[in-house]
Protein backbone atom coordinates (compact mmCIF):
# COMPACT_ATOMS: atom_id res chain seq x y z
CA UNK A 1 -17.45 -17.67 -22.69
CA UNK A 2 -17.96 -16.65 -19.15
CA UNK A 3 -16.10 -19.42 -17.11
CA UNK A 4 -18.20 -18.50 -13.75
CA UNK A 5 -20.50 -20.91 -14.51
CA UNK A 6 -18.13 -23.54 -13.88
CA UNK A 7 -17.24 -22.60 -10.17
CA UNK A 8 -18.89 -25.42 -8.32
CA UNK A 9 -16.58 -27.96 -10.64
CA UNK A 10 -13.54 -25.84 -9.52
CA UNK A 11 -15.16 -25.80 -5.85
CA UNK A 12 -15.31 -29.68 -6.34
CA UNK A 13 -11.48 -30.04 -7.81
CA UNK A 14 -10.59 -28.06 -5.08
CA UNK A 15 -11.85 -29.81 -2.07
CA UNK A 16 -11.24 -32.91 -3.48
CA UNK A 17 -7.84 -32.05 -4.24
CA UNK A 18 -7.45 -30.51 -0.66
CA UNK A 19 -8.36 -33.98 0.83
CA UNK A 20 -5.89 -36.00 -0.79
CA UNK A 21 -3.39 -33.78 0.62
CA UNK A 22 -5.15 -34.35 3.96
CA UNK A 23 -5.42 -38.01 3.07
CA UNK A 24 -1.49 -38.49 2.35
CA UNK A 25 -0.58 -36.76 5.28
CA UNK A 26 -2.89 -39.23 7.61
CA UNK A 27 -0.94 -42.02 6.19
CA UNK A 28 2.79 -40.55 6.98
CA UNK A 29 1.42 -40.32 10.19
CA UNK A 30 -0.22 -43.77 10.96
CA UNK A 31 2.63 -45.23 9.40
CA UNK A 32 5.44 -42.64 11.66
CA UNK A 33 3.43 -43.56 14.52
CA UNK A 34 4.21 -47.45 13.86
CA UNK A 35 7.79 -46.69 13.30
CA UNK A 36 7.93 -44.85 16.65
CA UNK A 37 6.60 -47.47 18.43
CA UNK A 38 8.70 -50.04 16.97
CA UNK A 39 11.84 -48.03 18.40
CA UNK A 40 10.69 -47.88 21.86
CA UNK A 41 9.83 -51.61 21.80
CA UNK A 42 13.27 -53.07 20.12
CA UNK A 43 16.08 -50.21 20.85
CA UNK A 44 19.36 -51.52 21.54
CA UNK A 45 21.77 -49.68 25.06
CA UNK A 46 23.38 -48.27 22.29
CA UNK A 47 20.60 -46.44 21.46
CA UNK A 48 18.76 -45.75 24.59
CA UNK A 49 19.88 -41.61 23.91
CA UNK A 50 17.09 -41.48 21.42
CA UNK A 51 14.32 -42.59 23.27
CA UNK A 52 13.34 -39.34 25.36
CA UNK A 53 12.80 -37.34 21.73
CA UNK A 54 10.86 -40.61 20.31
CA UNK A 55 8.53 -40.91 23.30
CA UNK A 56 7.99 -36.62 23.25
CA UNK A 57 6.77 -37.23 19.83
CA UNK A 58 5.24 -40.40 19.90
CA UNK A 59 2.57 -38.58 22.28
CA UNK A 60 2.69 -35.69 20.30
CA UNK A 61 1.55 -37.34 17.51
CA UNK A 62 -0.79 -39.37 18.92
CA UNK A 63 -3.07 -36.59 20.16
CA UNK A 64 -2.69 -33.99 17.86
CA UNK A 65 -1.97 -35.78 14.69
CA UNK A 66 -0.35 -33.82 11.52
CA UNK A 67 -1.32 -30.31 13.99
CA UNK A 68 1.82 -31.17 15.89
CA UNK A 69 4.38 -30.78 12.86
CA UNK A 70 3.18 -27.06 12.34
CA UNK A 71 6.97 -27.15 12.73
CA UNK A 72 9.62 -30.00 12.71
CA UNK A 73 10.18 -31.80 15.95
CA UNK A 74 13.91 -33.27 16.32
CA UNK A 75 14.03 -36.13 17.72
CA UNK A 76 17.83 -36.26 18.72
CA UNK A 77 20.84 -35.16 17.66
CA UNK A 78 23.67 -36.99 18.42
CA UNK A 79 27.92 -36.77 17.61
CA UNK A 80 29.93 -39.59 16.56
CA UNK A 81 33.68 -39.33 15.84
CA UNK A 82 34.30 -40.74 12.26
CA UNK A 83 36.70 -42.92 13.33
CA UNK A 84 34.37 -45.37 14.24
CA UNK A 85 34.06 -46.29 10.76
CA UNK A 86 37.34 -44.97 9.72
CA UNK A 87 41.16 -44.61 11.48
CA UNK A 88 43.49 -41.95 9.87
CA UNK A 89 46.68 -43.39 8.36
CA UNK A 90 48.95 -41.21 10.49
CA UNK A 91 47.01 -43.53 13.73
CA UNK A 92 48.34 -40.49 16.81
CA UNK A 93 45.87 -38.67 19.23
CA UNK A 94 46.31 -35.64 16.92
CA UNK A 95 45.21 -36.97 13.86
CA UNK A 96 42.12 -38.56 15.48
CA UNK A 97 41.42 -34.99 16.65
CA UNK A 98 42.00 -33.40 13.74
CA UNK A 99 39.44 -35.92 11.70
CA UNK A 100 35.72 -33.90 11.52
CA UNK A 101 33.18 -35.82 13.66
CA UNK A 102 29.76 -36.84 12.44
CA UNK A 103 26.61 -35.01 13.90
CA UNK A 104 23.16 -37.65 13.21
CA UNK A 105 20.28 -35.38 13.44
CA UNK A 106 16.89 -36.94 13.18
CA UNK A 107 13.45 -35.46 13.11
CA UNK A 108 9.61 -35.12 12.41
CA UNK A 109 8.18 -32.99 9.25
CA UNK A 110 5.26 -33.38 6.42
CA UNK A 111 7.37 -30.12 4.90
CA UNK A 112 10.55 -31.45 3.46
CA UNK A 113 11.35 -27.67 2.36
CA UNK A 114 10.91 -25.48 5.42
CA UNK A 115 14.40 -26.02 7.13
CA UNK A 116 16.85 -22.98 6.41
CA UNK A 117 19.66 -24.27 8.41
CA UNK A 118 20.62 -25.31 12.08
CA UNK A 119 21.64 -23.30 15.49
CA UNK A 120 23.66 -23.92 18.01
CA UNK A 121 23.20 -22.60 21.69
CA UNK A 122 25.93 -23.92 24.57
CA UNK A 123 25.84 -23.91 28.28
CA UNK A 124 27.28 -20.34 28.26
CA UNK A 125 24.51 -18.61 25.95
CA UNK A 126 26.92 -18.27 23.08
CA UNK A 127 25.14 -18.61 20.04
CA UNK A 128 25.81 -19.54 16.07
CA UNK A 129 24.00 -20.68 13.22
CA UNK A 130 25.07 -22.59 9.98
CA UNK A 131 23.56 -23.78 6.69
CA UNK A 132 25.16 -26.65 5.47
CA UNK A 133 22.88 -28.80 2.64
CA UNK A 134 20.66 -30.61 4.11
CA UNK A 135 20.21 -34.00 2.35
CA UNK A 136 17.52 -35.79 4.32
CA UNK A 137 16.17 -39.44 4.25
CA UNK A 138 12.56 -40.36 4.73
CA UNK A 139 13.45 -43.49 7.46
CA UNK A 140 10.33 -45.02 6.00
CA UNK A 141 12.16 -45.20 2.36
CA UNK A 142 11.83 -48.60 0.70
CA UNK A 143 13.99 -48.97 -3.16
CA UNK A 144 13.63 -51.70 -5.33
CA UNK A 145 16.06 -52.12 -8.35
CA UNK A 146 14.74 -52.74 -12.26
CA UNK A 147 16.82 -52.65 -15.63
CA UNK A 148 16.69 -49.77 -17.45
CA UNK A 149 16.87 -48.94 -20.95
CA UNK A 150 20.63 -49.32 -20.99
CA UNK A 151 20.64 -52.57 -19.33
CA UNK A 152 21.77 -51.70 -16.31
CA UNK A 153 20.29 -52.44 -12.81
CA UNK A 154 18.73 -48.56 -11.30
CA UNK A 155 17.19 -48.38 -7.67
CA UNK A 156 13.26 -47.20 -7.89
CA UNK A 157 12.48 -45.43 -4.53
CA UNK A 158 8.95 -46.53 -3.34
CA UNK A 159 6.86 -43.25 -2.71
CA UNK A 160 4.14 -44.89 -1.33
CA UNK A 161 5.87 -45.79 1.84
CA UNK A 162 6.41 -42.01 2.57
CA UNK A 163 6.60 -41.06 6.32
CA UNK A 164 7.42 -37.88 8.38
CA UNK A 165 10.54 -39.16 10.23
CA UNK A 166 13.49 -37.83 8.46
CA UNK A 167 17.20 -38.23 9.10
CA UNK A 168 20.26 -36.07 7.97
CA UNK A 169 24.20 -36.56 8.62
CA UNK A 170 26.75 -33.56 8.71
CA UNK A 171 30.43 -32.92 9.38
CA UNK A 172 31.37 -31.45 12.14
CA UNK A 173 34.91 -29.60 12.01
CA UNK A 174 36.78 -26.86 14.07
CA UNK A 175 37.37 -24.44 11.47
CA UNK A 176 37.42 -23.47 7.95
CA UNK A 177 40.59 -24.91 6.72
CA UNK A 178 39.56 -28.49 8.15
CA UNK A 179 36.48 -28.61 6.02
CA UNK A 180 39.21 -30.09 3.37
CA UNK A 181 39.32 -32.92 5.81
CA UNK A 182 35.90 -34.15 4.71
CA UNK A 183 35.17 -35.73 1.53
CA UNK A 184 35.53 -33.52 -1.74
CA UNK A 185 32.05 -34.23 -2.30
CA UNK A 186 30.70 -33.87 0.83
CA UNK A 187 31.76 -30.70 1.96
CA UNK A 188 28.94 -28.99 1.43
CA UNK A 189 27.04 -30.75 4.54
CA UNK A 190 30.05 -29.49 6.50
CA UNK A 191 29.71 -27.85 9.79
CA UNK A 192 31.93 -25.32 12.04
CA UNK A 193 31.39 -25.50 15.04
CA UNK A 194 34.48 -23.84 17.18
CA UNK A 195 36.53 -26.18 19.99
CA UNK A 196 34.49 -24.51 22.58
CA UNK A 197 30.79 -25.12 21.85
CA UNK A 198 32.00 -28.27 20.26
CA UNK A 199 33.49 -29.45 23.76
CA UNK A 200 30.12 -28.44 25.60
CA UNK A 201 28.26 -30.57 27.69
CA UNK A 202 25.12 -28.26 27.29
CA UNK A 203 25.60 -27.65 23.75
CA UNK A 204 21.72 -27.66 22.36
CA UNK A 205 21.06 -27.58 18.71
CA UNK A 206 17.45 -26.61 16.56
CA UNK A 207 16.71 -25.44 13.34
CA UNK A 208 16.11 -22.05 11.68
CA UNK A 209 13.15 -22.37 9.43
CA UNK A 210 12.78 -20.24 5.81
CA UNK A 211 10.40 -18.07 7.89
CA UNK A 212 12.63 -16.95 10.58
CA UNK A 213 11.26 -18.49 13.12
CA UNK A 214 13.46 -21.52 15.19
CA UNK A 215 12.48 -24.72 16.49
CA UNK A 216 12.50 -25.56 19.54
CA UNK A 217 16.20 -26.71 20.38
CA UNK A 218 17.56 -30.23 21.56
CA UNK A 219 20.71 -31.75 24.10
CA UNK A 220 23.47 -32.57 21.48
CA UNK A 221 24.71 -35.96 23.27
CA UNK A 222 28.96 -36.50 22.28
CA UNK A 223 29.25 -40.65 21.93
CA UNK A 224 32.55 -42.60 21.64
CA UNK A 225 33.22 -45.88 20.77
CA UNK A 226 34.93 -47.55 23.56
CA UNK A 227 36.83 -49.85 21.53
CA UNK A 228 38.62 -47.43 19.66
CA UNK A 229 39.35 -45.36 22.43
CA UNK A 230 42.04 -45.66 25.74
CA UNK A 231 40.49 -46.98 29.02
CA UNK A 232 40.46 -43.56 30.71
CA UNK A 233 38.81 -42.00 27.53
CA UNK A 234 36.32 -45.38 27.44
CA UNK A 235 35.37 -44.27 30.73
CA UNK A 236 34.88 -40.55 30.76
CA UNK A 237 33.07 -40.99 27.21
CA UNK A 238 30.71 -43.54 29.17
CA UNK A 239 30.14 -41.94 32.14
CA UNK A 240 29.56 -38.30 30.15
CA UNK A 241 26.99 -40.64 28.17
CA UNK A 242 24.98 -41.47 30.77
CA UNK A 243 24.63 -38.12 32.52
CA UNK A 244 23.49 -36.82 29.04
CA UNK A 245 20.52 -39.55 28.83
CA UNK A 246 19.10 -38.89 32.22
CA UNK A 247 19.54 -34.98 31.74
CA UNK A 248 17.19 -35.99 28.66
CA UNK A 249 14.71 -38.05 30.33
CA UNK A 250 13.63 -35.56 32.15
CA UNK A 251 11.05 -35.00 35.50
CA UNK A 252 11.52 -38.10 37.30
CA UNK A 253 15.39 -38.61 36.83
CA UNK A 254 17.21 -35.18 38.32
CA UNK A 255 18.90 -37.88 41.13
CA UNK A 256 20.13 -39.97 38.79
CA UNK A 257 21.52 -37.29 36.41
CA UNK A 258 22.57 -35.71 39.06
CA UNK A 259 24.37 -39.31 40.16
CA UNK A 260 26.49 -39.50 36.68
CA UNK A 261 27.02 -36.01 35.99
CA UNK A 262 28.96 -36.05 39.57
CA UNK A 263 31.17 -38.92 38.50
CA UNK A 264 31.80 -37.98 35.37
CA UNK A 265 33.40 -34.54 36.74
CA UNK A 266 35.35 -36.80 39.72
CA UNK A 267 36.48 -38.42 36.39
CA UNK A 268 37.61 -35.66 34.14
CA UNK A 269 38.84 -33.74 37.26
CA UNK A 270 40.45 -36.39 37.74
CA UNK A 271 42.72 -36.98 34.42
CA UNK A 272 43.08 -33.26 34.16
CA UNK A 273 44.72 -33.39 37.81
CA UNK A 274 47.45 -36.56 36.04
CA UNK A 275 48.08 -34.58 32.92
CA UNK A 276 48.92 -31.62 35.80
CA UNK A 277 50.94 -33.79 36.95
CA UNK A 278 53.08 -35.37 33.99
CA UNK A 279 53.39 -32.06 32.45
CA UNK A 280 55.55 -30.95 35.70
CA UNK A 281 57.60 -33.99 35.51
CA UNK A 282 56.11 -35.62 38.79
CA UNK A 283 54.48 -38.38 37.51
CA UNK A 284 55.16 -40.84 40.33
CA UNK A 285 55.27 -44.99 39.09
């Protein structure tokens, strides 16, 4: 039997098929979109670094649609020392330092499978790459919980919610041998990124996609939490804060950045100048 006479019923499957595709991704959009705004309109201080990368997108999106993820847009990426969450039991300055720090990346994609890993690029042009697993999170996930055939209670993640705002969380350590600092069975999101790029305050960060090509890249911003931290360090984590957000905001806000980046060198030029000086023994009370 000659199948050709059955191409306008494959024509039909196709463009109907094609359309729901089409159809889905309208819907991750509309409902990204509302997500978006909802973070501009009820952020917290704490989380006023993600806003320039939200508002980039949000008027991305809003003109081209599903045209502007032709590639994933990140949103921020941001570094948080675990011990936020967590102190080590041996509580000294050089256990803190040794712990791995958290890096929270968040972004934009309808094509969960096109990331191939993550570059780095600091102030100095030194570059690296890494590809750690990247375990993602749809931000627009909702789970309910039924009994299964065992009896037990099993969380059902609701598909129909879908969006394109993903989030991801890695380790960040200094070197090989401090990846055993992490979790046993999260190593594998582990990243190395040496003491020097991971001390940067122009360290930028993208991702390499499975077809070579790289995203653009974002300003990694370095947040402490004050109340874990001494009052010099509170201050010099605050004050680096700051000059990172306006360096994000971009055209508009060079005086400010320009403000807080200057007092957050007078600060660290500062403490360097009284570690100078208690290293030589004259320390004066």
């Amino acid at each position: 039997m000659r199948l050709i006479k059955y191409w306008p019923l494959a024509l039909l499957l196709f463009i109907t098929s094609g359309c729901g595709s089409a159809s889905n991704d309208a819907l991750r959009i509309e409902r990204t979109l509302t997500m978006l705004r909802a973070k501009l309109e009820r952020a917290s201080p704490d989380e006023r670094h993600q806003l320039p990368g939200c508002k980039g997108a949000l008027r991305r999106l809003e003109s081209e649609r599903a045209n502007a993820l032709d590639q994933p847009i990140i949103l921020w990426a941001t570094v948080y020392p675990v011990y936020r969450h967590q102190k080590p039991a041996d509580d000294t300055s050089d256990a803190i330092r040794r712990m791995p720090c958290v890096l929270d990346v968040s972004w934009l994609s309808l094509h969960d499978d096109c990331i191939n890993g993550l570059y780095f690029v600091d102030g100095k042009g030194q570059k690296m790459q890494a590809q750690p697993a990247i375990e993602a999170v749809d931000m627009g996930t909702s789970y309910s919980v039924r009994i299964n055939d065992e009896g037990t209670l099993e969380p059902v993640r609701d598909t129909s919610v879908a969006t394109a705002w993903k989030r991801a969380m890695f380790y960040v350590v200094e070197s090989q041998d401090e990846v055993k600092s992490c979790p046993v069975d999260e190593q594998h999101i582990a990243i190395v990124l040496p003491p020097s790029m991971r001390d940067d305050d122009e360290l930028q960060m993208g991702f390499v996609l499975k077809d070579g090509q790289k995203t653009d890249a974002v300003n990694v911003v370095f947040y402490s939490h004050s109340a874990q931290d001494s009052e010099s360090d509170a201050m010099e984590n605050y004050l680096k804060l700051q000059m990172q957000i306006y360096r994000d905001d971009g055209p508009g806000f060079e005086s400010e950045y320009l403000k807080w980046k200057e007092r957050y060198e007078n600060c660290k030029k500062m403490r360097e100048d009284e570690a100078k000086k208690r290293e030589r023994g004259g320390w004066e009370r």
